[in-house]
Structures are given as C-alpha cells and as structure tokens.
N, C-alpha and C. Protein backbone atom coordinates (compact mmCIF):
# COMPACT_ATOMS: atom_id res chain seq x y z
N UNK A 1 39.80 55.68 67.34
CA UNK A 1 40.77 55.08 68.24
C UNK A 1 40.11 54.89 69.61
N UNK A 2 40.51 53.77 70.17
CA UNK A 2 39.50 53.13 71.10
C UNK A 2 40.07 54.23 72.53
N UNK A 3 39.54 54.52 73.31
CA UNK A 3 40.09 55.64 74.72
C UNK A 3 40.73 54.89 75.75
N UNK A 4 40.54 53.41 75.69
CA UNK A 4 41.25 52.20 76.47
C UNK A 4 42.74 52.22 76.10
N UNK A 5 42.78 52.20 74.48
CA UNK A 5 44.11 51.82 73.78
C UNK A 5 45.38 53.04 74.14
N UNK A 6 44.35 54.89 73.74
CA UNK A 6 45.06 55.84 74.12
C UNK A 6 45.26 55.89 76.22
N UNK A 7 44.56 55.15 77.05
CA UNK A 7 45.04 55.72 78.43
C UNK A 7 46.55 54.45 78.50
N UNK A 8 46.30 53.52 77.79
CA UNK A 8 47.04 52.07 78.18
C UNK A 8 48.66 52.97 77.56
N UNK A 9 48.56 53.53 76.10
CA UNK A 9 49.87 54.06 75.79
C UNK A 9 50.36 54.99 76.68
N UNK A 10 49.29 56.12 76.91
CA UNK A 10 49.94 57.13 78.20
C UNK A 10 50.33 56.64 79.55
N UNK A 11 49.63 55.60 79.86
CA UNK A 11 50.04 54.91 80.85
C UNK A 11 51.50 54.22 80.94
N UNK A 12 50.93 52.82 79.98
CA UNK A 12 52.68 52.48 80.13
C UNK A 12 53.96 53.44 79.06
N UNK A 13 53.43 54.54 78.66
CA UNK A 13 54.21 55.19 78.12
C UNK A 13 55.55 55.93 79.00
N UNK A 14 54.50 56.73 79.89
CA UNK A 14 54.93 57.90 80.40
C UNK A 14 55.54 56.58 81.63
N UNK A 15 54.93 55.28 82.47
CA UNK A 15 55.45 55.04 83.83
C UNK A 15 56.89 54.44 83.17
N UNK A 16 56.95 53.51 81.34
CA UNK A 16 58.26 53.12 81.39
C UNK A 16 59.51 53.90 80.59
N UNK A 17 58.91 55.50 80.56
CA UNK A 17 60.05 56.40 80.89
C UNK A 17 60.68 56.67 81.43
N UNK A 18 59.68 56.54 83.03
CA UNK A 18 60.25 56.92 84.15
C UNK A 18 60.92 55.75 84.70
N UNK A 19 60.42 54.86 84.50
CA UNK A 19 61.29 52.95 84.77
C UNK A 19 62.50 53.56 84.56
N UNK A 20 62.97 53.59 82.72
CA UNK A 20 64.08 53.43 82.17
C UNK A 20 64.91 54.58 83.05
N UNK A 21 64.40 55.74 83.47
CA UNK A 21 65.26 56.74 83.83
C UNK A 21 65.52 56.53 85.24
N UNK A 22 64.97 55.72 86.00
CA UNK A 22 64.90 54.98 87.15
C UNK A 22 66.26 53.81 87.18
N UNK A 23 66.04 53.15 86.46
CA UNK A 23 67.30 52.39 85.97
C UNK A 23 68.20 52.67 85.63
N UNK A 24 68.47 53.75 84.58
CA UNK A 24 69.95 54.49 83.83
C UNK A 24 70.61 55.17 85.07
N UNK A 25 69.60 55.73 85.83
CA UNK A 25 69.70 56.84 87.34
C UNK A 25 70.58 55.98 88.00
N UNK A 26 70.21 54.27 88.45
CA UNK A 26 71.08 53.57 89.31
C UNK A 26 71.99 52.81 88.62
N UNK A 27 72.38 52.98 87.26
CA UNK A 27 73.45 52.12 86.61
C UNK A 27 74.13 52.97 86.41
N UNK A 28 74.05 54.39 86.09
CA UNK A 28 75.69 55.59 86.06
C UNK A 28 75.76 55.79 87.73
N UNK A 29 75.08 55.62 88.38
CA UNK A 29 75.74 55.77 89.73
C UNK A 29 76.35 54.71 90.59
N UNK A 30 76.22 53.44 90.27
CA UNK A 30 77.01 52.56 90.85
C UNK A 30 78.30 52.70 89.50
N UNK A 31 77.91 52.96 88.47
CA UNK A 31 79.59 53.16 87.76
C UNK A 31 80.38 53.90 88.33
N UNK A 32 79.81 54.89 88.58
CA UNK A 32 80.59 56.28 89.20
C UNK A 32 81.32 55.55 90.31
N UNK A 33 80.71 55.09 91.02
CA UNK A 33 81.25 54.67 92.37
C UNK A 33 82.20 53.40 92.30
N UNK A 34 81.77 52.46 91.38
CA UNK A 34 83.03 51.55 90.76
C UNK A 34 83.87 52.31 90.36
N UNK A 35 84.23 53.32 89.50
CA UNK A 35 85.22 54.12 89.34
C UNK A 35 85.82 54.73 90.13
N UNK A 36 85.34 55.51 90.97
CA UNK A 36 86.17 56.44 91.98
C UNK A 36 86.38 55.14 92.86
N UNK A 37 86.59 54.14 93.27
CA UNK A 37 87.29 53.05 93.83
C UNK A 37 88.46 52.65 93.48
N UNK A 38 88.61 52.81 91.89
CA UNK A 38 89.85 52.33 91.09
C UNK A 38 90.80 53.12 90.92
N UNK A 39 89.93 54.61 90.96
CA UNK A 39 90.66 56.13 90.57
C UNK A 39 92.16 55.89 91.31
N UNK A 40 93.00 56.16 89.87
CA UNK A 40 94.47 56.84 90.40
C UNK A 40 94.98 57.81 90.59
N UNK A 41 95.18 58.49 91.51
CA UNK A 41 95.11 60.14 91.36
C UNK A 41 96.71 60.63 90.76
N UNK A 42 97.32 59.55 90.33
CA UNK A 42 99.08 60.18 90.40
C UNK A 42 98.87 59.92 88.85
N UNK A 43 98.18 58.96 88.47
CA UNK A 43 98.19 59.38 86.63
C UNK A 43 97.88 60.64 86.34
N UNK A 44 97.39 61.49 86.82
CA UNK A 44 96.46 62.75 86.15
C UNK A 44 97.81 63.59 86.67
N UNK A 45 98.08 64.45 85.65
CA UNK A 45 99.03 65.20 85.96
C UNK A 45 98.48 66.84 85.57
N UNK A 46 97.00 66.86 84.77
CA UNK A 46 96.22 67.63 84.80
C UNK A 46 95.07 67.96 85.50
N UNK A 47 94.79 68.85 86.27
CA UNK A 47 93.22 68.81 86.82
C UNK A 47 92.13 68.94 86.48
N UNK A 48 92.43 69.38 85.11
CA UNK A 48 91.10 69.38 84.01
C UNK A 48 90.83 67.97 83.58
N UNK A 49 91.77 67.10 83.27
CA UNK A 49 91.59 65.34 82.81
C UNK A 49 91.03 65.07 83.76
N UNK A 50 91.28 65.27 85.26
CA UNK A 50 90.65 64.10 86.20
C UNK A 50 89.35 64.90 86.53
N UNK A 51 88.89 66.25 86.06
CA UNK A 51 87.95 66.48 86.49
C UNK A 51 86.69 66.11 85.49
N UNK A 52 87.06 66.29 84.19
CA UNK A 52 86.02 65.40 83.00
C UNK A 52 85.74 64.21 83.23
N UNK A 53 87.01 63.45 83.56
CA UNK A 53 86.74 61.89 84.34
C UNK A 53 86.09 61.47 85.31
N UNK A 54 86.16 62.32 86.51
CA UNK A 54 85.16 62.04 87.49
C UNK A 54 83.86 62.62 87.65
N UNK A 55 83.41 63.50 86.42
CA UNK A 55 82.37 63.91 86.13
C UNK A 55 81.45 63.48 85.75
N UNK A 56 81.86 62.64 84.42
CA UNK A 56 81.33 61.78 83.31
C UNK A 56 79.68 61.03 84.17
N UNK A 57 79.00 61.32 83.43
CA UNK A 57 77.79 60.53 83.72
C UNK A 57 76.75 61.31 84.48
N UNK A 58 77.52 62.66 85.60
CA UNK A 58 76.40 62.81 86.44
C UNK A 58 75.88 63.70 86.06
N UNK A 59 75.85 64.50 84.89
CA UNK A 59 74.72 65.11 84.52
C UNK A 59 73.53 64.70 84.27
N UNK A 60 74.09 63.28 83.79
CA UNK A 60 72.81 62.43 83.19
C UNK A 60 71.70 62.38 84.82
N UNK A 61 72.38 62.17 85.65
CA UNK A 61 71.48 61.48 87.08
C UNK A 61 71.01 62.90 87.21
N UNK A 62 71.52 64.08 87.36
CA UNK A 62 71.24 65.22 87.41
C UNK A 62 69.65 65.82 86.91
N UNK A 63 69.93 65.56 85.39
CA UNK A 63 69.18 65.66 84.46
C UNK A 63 67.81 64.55 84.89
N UNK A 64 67.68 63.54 85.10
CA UNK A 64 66.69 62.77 85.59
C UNK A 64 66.27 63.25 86.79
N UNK A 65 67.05 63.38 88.02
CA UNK A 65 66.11 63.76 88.94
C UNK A 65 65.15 64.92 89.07
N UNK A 66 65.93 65.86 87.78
CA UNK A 66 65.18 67.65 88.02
C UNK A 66 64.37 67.42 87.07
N UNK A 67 63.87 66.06 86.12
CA UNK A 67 63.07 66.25 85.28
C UNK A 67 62.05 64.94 85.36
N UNK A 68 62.28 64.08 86.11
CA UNK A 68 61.17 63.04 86.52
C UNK A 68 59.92 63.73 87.20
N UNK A 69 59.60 64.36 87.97
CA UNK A 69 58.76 65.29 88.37
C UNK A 69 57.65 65.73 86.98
N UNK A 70 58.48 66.53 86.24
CA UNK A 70 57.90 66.51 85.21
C UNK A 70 57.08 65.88 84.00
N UNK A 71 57.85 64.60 83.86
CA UNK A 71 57.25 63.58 83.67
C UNK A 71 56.28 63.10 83.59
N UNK A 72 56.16 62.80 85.48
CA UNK A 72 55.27 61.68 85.98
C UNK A 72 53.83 62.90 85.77
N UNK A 73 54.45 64.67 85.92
CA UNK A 73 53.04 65.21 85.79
C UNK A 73 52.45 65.34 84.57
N UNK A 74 53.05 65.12 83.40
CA UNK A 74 52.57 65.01 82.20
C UNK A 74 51.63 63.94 82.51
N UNK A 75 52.48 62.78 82.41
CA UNK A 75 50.94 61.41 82.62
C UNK A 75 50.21 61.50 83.53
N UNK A 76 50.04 62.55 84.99
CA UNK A 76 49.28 62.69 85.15
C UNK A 76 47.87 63.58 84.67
N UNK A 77 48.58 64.85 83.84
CA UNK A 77 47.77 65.35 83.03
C UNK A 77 47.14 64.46 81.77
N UNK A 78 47.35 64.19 81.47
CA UNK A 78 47.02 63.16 80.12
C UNK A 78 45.97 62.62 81.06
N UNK A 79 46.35 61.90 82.04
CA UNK A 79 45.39 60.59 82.52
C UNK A 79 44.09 61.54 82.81
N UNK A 80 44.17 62.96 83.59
CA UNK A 80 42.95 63.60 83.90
C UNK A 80 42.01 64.35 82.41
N UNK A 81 42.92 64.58 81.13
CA UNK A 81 42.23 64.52 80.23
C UNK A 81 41.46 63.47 79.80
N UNK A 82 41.97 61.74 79.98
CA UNK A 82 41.54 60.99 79.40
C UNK A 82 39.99 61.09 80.20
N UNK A 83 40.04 60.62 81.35
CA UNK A 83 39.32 61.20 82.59
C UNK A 83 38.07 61.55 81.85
N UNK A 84 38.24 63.12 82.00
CA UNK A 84 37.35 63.76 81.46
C UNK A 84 36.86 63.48 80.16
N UNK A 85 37.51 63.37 79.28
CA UNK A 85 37.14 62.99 78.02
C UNK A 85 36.29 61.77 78.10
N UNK A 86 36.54 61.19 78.74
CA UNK A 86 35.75 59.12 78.90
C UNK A 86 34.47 60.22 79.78
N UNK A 87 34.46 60.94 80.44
CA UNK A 87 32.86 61.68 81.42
C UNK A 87 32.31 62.12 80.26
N UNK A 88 32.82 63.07 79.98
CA UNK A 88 31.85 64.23 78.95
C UNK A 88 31.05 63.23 77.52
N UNK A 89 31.66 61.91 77.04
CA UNK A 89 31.46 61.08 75.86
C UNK A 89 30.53 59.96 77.18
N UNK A 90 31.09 59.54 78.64
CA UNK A 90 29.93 58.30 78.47
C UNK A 90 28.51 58.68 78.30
N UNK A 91 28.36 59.75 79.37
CA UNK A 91 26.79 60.21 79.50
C UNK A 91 26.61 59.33 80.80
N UNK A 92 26.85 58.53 81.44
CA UNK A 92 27.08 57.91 82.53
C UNK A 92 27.85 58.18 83.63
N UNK A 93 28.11 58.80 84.56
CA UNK A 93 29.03 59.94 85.49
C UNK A 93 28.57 58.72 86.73
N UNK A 94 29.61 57.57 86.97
CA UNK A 94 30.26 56.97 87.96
C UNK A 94 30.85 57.35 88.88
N UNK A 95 30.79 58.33 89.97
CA UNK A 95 31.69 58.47 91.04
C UNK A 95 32.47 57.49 90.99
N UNK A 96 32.82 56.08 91.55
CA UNK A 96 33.88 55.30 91.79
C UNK A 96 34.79 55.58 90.20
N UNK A 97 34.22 54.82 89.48
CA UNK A 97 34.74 54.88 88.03
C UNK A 97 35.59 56.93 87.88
N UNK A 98 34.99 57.43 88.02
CA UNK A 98 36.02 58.77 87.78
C UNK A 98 37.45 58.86 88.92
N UNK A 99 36.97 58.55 90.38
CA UNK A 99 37.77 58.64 91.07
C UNK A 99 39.03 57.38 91.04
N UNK A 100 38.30 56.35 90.65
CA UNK A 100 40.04 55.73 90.33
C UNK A 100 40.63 55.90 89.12
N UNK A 101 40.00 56.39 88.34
CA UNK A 101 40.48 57.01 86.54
C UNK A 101 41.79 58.31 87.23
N UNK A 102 41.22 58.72 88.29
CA UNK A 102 41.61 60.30 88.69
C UNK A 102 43.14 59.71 89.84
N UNK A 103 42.61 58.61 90.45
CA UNK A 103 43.88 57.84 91.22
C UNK A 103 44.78 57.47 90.70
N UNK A 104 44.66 56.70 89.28
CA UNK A 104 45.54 56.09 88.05
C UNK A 104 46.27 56.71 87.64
N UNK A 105 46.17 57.96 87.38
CA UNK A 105 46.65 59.20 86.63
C UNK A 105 47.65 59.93 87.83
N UNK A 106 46.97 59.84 89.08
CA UNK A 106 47.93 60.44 90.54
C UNK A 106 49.26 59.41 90.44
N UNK A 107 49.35 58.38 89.95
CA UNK A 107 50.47 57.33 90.12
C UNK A 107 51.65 57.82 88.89
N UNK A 108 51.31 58.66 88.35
CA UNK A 108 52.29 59.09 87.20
C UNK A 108 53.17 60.11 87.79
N UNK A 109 52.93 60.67 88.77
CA UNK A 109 53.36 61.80 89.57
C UNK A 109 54.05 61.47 90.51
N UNK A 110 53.60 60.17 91.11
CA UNK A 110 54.28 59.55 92.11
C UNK A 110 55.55 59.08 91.79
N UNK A 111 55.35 58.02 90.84
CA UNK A 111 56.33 57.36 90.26
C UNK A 111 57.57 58.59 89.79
N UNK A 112 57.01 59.86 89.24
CA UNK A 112 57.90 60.78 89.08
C UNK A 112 59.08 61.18 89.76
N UNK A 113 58.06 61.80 91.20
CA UNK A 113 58.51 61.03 92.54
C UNK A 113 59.79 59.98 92.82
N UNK A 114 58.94 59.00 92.56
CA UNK A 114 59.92 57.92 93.15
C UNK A 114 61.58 58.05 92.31
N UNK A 115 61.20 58.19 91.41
CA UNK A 115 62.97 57.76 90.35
C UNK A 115 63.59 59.81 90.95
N UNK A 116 62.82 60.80 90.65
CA UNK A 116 63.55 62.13 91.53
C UNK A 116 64.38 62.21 92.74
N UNK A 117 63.60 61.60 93.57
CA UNK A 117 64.42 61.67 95.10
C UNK A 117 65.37 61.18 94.92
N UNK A 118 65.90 59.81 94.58
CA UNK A 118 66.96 59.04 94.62
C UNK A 118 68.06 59.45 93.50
N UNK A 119 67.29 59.96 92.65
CA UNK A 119 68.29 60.36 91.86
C UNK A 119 69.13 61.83 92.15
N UNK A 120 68.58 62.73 92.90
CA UNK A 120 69.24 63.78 93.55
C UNK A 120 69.77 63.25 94.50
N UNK A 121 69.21 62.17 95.21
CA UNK A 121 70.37 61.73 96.13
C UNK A 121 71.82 61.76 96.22
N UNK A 122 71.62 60.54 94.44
CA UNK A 122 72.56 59.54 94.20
C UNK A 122 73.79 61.00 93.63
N UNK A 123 72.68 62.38 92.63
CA UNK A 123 73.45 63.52 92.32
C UNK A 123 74.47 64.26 93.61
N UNK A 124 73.62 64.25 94.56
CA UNK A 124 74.34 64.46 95.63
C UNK A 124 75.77 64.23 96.42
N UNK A 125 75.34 62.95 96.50
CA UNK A 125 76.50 62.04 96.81
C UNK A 125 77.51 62.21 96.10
N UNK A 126 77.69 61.90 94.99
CA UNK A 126 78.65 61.95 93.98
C UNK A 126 78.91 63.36 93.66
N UNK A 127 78.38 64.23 93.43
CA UNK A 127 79.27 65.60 93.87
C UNK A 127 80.06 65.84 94.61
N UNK A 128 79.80 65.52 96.09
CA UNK A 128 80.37 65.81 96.95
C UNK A 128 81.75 64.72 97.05
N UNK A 129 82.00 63.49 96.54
CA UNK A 129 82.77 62.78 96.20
C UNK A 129 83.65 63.12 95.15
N UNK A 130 82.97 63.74 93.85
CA UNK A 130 83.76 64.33 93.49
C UNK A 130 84.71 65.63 94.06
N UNK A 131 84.23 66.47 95.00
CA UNK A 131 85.05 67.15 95.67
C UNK A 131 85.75 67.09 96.31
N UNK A 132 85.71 65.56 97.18
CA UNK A 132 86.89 65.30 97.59
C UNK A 132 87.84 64.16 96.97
N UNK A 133 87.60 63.96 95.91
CA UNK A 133 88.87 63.51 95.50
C UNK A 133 89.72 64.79 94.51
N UNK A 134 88.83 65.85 94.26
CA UNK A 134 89.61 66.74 93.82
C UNK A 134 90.28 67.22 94.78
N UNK A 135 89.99 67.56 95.90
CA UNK A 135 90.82 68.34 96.95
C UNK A 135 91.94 66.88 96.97
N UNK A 136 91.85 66.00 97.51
CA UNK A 136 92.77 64.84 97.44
C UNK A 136 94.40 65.14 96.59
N UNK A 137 93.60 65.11 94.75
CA UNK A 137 94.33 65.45 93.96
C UNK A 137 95.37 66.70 94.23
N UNK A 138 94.47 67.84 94.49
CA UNK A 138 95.09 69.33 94.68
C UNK A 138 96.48 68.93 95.76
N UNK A 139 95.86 67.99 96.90
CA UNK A 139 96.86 67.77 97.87
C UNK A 139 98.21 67.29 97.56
N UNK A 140 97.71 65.69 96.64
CA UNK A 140 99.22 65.95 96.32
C UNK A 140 99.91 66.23 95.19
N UNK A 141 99.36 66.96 94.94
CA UNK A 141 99.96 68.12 93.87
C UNK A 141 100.96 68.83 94.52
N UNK A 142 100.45 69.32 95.69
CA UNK A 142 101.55 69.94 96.38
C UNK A 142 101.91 69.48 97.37
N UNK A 143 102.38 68.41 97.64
CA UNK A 143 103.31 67.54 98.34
C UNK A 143 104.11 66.95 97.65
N UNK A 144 103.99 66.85 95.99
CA UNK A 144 104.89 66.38 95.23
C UNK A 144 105.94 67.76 94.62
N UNK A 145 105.28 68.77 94.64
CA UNK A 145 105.93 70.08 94.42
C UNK A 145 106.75 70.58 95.83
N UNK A 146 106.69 69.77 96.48
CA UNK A 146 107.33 70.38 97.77
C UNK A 146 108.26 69.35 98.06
N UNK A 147 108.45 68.95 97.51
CA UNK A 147 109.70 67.76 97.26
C UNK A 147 110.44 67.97 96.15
C-alpha cells in the first residue's frame, strides 16, 4: 500500500470528521435557537416535558466540542507516524520535506481546535438559555397557582 494513499485517507479522514462535526455542531444549534423562539411555555404543564424538549440536541454539541480536540490529535498522531515511517524507509532525510510532513499533521489538531471552541460556545449559550426559560416556566407556574 502506497504511504501517499495511507497519509491522503488519514488526512481527509480524520479533517472530514471534524468538518461533519463542525457542521452537525452549527445545525443543532441554530435549531435549538429556532426552537426556543417558538417555545410555548403554557403548553407544558410538566417540567420534566419542557425540560427533555429544550434539551434535545445539546448533548450532541456537547459531545463534539469535548471530543474534537481529540480527534484532530489522533490525525495528528497518525500524520507524525506517517512522518517517520516515510524517514526511516526513504534513506533520504530532507529537513524541509519532514518539517512540512510534521506541519500537515499540526493542522489536524488545529482544525480540532477550530470545530471545539465554538462548539462549547454554542454548548454554553444554550445552557444557560435553557435556564432561563426554565426559571421563566417555574415563574408562571406560580403566578398561575396564585390565582
């Protein structure tokens, strides 16, 4: 198996994992936020229903941001095996040639990076949104009990 064919799969393997989880990351969070726009708080007459409801999805963003990191360092490990493996087999030891083999492989980490931050952001945000429409709810819960 050619060592071009195995860096090209780890490559676009591991960066369009992190794409897709990059993408899923900003399509349950603009849902979320289309939803809690529409949210009715006087249908829910339970606080367990509206709390599964306004939950829905953000584990997933959750789950991506605490694990893109991880990820991007896998392909970067891979890329520094390939690395090495392409040194120890050419017999030819390129400074330039190792150090951008070694740069290529730093971009898997980054990219890890990139889809993490935003996605704890986006986890962020929406927690704290969810807390206040629960307090919201709680409120008039008891403004309708006090009538």
């Amino acid at each position: 198996m050619d060592i071009e064919f195995i860096k090209d799969i780890i490559d676009y393997g591991i960066l369009g994992i992190l794409g897709l989880m990059s993408f899923l990351s900003i399509w349950f969070y603009i849902e979320r936020l289309m939803f809690f726009k529409k949210i009715d708080l006087v249908k829910y007459k339970q606080k367990e229903r509206l709390e599964i409801d306004v939950t829905n999805h953000i584990s997933i963003i959750s789950s991506f941001g605490s694990n893109a990191p991880y990820i991007g360092l896998l392909g970067t490990v891979f890329g520094i095996i390939v690395t090495f493996y392409t040194m120890g087999h050419g017999g030819d030891i390129d400074v330039k040639i190792i150090m951008s083999s070694l740069a290529l492989a730093l971009k898997a980490t980054a990219m890890g990076l990139v889809v993490a931050i935003p996605s704890m952001m986006f986890y962020n945000h929406l927690a704290r949104k969810i807390e206040v429409i629960i307090a919201l709810w709680e409120i008039e819960q008891k403004e309708q009990s006090a009538n």
